[in-house]
N, C-alpha and C. Protein backbone atom coordinates (compact mmCIF):
# COMPACT_ATOMS: atom_id res chain seq x y z
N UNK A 1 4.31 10.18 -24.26
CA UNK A 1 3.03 10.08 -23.60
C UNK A 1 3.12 10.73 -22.22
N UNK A 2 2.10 10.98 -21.90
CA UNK A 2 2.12 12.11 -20.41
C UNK A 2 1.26 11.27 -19.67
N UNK A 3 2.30 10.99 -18.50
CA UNK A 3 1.85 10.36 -17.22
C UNK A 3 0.27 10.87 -16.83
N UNK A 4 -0.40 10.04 -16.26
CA UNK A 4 -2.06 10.59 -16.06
C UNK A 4 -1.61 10.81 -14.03
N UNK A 5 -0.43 10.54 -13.34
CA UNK A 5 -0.33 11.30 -12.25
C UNK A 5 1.23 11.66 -11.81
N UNK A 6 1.23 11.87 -11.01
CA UNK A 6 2.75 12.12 -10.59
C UNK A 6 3.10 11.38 -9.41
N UNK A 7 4.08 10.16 -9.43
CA UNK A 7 4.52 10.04 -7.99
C UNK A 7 5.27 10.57 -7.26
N UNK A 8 5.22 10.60 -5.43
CA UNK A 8 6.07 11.66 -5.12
C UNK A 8 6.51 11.36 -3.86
N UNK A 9 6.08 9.97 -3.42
CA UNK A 9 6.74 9.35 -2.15
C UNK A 9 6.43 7.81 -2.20
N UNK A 10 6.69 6.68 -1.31
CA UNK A 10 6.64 5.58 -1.41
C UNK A 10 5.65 5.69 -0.06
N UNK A 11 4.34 5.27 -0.08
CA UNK A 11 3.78 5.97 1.39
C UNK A 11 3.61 4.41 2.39
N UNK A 12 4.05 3.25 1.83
CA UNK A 12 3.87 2.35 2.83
C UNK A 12 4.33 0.95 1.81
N UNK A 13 4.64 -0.28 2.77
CA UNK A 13 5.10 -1.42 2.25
C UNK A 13 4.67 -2.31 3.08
N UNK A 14 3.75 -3.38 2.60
CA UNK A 14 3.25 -4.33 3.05
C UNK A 14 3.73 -6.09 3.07
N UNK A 15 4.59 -6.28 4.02
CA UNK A 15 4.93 -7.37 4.15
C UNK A 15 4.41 -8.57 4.54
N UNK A 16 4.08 -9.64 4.32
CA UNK A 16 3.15 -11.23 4.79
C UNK A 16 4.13 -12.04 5.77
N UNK A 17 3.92 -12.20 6.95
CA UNK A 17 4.82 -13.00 8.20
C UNK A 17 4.85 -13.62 7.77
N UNK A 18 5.25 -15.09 8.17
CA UNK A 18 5.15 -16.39 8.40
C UNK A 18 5.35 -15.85 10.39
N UNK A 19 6.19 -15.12 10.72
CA UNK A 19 6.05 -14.87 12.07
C UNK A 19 5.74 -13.43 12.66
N UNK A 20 4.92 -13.55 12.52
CA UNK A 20 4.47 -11.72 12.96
C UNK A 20 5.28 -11.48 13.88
N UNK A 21 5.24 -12.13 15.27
CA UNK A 21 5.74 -11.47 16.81
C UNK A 21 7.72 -11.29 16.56
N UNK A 22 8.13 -12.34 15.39
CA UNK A 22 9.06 -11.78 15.35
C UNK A 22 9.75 -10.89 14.86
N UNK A 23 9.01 -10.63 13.50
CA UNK A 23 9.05 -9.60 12.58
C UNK A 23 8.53 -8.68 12.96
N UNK A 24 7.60 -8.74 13.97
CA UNK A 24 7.68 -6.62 14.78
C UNK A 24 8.81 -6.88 16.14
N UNK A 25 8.70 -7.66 16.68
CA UNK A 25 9.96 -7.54 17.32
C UNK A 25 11.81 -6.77 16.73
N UNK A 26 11.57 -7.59 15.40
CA UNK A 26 12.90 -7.16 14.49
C UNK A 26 12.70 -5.84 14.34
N UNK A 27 11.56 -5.26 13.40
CA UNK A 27 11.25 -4.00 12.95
C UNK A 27 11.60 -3.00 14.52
N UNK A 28 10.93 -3.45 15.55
CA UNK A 28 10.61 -2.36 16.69
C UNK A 28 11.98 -2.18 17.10
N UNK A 29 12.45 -3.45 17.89
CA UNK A 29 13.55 -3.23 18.76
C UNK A 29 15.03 -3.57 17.83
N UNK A 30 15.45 -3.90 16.72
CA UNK A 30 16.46 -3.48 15.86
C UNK A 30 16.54 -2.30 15.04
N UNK A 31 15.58 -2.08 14.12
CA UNK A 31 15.62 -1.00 13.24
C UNK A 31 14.76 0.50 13.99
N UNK A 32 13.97 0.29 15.42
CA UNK A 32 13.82 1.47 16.00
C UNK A 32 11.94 2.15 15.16
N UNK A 33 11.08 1.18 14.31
CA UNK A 33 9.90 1.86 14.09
C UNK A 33 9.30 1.61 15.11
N UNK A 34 8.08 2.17 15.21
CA UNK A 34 7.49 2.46 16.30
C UNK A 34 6.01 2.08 15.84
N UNK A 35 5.08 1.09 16.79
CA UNK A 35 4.01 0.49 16.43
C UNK A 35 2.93 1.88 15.89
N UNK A 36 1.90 2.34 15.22
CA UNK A 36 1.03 3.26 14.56
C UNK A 36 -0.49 2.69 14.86
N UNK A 37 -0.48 1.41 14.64
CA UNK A 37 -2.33 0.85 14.56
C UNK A 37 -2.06 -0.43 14.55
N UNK A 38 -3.33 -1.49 14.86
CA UNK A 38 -3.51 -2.74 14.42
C UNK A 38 -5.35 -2.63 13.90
N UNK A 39 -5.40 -3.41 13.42
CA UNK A 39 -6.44 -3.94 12.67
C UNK A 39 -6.84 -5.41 13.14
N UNK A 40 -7.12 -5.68 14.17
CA UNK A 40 -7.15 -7.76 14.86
C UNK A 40 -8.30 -8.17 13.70
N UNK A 41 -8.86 -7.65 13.36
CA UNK A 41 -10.32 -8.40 12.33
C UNK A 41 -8.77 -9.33 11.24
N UNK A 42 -7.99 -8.45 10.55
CA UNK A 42 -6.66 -9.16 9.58
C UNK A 42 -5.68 -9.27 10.04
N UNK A 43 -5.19 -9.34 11.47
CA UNK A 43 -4.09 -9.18 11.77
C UNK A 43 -2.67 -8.57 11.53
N UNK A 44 -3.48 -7.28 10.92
CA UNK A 44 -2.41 -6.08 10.23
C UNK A 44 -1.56 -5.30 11.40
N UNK A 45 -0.72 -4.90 11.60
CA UNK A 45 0.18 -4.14 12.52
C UNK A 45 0.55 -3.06 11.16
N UNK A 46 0.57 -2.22 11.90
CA UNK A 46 1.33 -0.74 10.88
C UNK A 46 1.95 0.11 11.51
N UNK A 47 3.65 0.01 11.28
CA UNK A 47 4.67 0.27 11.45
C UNK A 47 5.38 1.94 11.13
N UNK A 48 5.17 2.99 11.98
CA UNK A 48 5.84 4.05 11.56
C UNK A 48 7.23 4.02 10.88
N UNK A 49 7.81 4.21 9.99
CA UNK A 49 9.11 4.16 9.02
C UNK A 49 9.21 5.55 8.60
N UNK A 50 9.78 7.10 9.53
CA UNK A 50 9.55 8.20 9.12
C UNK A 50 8.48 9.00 8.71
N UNK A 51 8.21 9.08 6.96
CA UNK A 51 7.65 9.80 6.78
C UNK A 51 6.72 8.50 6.07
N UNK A 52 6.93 7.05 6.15
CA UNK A 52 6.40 6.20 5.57
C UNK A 52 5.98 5.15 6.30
N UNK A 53 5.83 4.01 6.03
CA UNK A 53 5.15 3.16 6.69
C UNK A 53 5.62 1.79 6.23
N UNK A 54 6.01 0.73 7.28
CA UNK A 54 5.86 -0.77 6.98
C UNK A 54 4.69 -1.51 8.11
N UNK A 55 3.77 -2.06 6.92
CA UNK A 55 2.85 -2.81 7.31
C UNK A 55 3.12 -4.19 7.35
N UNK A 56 2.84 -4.69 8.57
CA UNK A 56 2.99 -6.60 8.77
C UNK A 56 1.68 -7.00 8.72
N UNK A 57 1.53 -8.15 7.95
CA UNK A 57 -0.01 -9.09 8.04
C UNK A 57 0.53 -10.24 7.92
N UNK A 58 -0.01 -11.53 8.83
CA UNK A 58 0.17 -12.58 8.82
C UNK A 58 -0.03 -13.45 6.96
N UNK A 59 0.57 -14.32 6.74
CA UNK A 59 0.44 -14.54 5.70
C UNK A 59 -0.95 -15.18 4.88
N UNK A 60 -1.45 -16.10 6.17
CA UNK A 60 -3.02 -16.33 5.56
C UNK A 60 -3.69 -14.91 6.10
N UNK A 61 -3.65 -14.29 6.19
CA UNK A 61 -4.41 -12.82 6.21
C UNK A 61 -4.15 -12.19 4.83
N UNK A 62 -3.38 -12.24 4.40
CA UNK A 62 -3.22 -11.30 3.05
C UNK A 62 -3.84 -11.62 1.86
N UNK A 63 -4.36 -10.31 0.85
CA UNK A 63 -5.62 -10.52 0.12
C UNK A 63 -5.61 -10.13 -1.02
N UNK A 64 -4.47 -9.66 -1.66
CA UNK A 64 -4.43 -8.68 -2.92
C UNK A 64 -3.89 -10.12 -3.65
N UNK A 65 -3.47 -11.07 -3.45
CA UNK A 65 -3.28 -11.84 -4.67
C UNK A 65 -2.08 -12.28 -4.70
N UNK A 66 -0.99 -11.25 -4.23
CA UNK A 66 0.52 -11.12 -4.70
C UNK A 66 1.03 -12.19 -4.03
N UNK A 67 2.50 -12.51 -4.77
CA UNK A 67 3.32 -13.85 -4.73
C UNK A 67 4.01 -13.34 -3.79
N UNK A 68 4.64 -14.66 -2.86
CA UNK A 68 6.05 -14.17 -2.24
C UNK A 68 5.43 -13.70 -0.98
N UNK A 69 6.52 -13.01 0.07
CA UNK A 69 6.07 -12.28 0.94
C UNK A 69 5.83 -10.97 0.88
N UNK A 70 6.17 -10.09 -0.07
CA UNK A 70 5.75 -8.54 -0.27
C UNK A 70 3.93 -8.59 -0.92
N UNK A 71 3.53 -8.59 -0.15
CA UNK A 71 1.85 -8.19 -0.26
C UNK A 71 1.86 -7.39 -1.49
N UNK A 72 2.12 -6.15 -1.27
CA UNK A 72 1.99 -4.69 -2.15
C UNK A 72 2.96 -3.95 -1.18
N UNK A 73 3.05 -2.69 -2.53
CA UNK A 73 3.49 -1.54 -2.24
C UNK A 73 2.89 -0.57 -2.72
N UNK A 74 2.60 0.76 -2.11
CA UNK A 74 2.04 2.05 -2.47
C UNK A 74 2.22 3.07 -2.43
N UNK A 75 2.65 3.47 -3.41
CA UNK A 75 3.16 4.88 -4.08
C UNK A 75 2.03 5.72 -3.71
N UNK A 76 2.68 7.03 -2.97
CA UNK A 76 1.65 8.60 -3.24
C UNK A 76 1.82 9.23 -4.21
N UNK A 77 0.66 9.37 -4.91
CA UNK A 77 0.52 9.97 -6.36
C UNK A 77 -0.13 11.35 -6.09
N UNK A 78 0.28 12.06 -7.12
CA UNK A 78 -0.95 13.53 -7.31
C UNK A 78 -1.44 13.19 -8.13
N UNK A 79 -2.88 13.18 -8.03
CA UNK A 79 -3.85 13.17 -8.90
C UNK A 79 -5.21 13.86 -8.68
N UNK A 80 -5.64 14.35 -9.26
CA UNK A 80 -7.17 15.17 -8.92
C UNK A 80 -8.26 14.26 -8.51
N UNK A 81 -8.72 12.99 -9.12
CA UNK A 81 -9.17 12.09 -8.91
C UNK A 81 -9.17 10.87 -9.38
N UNK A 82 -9.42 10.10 -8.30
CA UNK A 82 -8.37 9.04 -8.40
C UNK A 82 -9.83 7.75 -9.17
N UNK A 83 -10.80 8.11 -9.64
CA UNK A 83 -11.86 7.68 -9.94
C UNK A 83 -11.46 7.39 -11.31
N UNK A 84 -11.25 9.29 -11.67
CA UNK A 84 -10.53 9.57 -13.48
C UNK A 84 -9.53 8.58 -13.65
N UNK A 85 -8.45 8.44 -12.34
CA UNK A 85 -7.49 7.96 -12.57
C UNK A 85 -7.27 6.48 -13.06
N UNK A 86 -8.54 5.29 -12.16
CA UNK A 86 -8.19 4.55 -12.59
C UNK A 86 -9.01 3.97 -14.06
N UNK A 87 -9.92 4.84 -14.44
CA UNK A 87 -10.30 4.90 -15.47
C UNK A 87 -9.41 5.06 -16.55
N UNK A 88 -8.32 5.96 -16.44
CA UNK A 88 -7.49 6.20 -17.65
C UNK A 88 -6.54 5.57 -17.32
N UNK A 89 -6.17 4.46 -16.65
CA UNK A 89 -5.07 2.99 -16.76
C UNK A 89 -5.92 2.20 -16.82
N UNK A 90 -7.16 1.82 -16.96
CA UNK A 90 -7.47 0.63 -17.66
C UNK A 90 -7.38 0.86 -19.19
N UNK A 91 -7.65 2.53 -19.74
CA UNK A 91 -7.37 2.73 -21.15
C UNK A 91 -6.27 2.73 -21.36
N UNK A 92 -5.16 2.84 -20.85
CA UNK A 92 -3.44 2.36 -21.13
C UNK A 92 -3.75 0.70 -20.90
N UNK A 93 -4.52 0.11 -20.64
CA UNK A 93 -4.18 -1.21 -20.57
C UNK A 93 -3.41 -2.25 -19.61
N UNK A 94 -3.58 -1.14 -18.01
CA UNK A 94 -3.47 -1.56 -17.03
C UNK A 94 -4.54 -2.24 -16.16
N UNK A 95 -3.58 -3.85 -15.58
CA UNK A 95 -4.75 -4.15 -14.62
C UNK A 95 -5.30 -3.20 -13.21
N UNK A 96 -6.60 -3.39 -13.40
CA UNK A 96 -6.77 -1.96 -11.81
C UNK A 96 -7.70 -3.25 -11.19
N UNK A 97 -7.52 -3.66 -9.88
CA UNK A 97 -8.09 -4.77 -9.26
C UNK A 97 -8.66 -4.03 -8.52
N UNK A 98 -10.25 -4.62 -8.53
CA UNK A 98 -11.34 -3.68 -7.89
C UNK A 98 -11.37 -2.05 -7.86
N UNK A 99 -12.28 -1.66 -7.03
CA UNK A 99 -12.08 0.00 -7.44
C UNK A 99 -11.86 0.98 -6.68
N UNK A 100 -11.54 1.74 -6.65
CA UNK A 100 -11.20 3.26 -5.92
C UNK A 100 -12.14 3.24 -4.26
N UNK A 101 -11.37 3.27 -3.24
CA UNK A 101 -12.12 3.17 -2.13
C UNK A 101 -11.04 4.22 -1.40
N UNK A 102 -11.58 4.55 0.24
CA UNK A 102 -10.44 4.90 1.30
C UNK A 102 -10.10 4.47 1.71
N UNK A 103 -8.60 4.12 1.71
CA UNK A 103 -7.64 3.51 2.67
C UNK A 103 -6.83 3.98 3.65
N UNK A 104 -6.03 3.57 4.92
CA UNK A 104 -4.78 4.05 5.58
C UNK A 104 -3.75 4.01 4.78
N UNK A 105 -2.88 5.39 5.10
CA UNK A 105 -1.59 4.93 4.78
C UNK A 105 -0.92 6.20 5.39
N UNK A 106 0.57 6.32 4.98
CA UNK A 106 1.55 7.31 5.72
C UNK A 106 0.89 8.48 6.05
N UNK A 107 0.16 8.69 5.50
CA UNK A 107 -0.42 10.37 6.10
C UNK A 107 -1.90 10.24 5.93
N UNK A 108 -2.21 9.02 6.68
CA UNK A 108 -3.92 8.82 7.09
C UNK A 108 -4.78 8.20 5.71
N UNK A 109 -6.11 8.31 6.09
CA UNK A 109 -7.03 8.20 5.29
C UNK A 109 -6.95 8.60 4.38
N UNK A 110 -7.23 8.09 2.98
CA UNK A 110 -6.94 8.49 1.52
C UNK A 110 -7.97 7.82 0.75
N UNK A 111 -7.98 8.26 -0.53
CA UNK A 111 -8.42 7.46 -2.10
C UNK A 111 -7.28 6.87 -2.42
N UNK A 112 -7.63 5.18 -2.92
CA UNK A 112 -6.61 4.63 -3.72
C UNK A 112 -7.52 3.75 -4.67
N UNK A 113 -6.59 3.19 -5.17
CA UNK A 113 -7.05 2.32 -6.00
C UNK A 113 -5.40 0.89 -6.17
N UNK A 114 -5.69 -0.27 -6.33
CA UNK A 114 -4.70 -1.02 -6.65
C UNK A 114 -4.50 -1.51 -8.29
N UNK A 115 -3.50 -1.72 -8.40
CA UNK A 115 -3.08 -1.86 -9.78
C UNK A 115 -1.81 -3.10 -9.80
N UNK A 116 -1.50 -3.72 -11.12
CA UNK A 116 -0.73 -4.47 -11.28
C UNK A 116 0.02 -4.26 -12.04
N UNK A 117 1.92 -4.65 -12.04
CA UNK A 117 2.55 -3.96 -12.83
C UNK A 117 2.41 -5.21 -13.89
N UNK A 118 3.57 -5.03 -15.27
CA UNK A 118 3.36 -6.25 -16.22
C UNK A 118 4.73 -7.43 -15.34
N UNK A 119 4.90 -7.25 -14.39
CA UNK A 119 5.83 -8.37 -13.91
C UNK A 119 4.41 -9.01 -13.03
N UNK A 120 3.43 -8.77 -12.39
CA UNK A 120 2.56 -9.02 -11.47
C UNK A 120 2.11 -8.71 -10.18
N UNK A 121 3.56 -7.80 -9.79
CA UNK A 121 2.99 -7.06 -8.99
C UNK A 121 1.83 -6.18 -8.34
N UNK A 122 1.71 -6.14 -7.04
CA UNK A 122 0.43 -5.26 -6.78
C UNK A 122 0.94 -3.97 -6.23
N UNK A 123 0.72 -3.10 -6.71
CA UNK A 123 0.97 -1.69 -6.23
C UNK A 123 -0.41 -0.52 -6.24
N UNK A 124 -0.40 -0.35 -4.99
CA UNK A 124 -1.05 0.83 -4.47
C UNK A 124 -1.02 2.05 -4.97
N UNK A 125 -1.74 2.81 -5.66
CA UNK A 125 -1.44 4.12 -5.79
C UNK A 125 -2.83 5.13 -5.35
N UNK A 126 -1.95 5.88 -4.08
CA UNK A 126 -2.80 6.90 -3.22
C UNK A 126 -2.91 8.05 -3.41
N UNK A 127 -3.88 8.53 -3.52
CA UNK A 127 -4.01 10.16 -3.18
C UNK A 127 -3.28 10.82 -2.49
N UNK A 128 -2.21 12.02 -2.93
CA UNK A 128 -1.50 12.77 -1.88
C UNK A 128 -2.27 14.31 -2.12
N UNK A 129 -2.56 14.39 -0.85
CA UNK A 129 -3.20 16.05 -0.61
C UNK A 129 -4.50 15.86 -0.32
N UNK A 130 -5.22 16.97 -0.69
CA UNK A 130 -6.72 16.91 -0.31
C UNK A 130 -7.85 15.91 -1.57
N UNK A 131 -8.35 15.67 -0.81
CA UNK A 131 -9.19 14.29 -1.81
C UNK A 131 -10.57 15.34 -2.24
């Protein structure tokens, strides 16, 4: 069967605090990322990581559903459109939670859509290139 996109980077990872101030403290001044944006309406911080991104949100802030402290993760995909796209994983018989909107991520504003793997995960998959 032939993949309906291609992935081709990991463009961001969304983690749930229990302590935000210390967990960007850790991120900033141990591992060296460098603050990018906040969002105060969710209390999102977004974390430069190279060519990628770690996002912090307090834990009652977070909204996709997911267990644990990893929120989601989101893969940059090629895809022509990401409309087609999540149309043809609900016909593979993937969950696609809500629908195709613009989001932030490692290289700005994009089309995504979220999806769930069969363990339950939530994973992001974004538009890489021109939308």
């Amino acid at each position: 069967m032939k993949a309906p996109l291609r992935v081709v980077e990991l463009d961001h990872v969304v983690l749930r605090c229990r302590a935000i101030d210390r967990t960007l403290e850790f991120y900033c001044s141990v591992l060296g990322l460098t603050e990018e944006r906040r969002l105060e309406s969710i209390g999102l911080i977004q974390l430069r990581a190279g060519r990628s991104m770690v996002d912090l949100i307090p834990v009652e802030s977070a909204g996709t559903g997911a267990a644990g402290n990893v929120d989601h993760f989101c893969l940059g995909v090629e895809t022509k459109e990401v409309n087609a796209l999540a149309q043809r994983l609900r016909e593979l018989g993937v969950e696609v939670i809500g629908e195709p909107q613009e989001r932030y991520g490692a290289r700005g504003m994009g089309w995504s859509v979220y999806i769930r793997d069969p363990e339950g995960n939530t994973v992001e998959l974004k538009q890489i290139g021109p939308a």
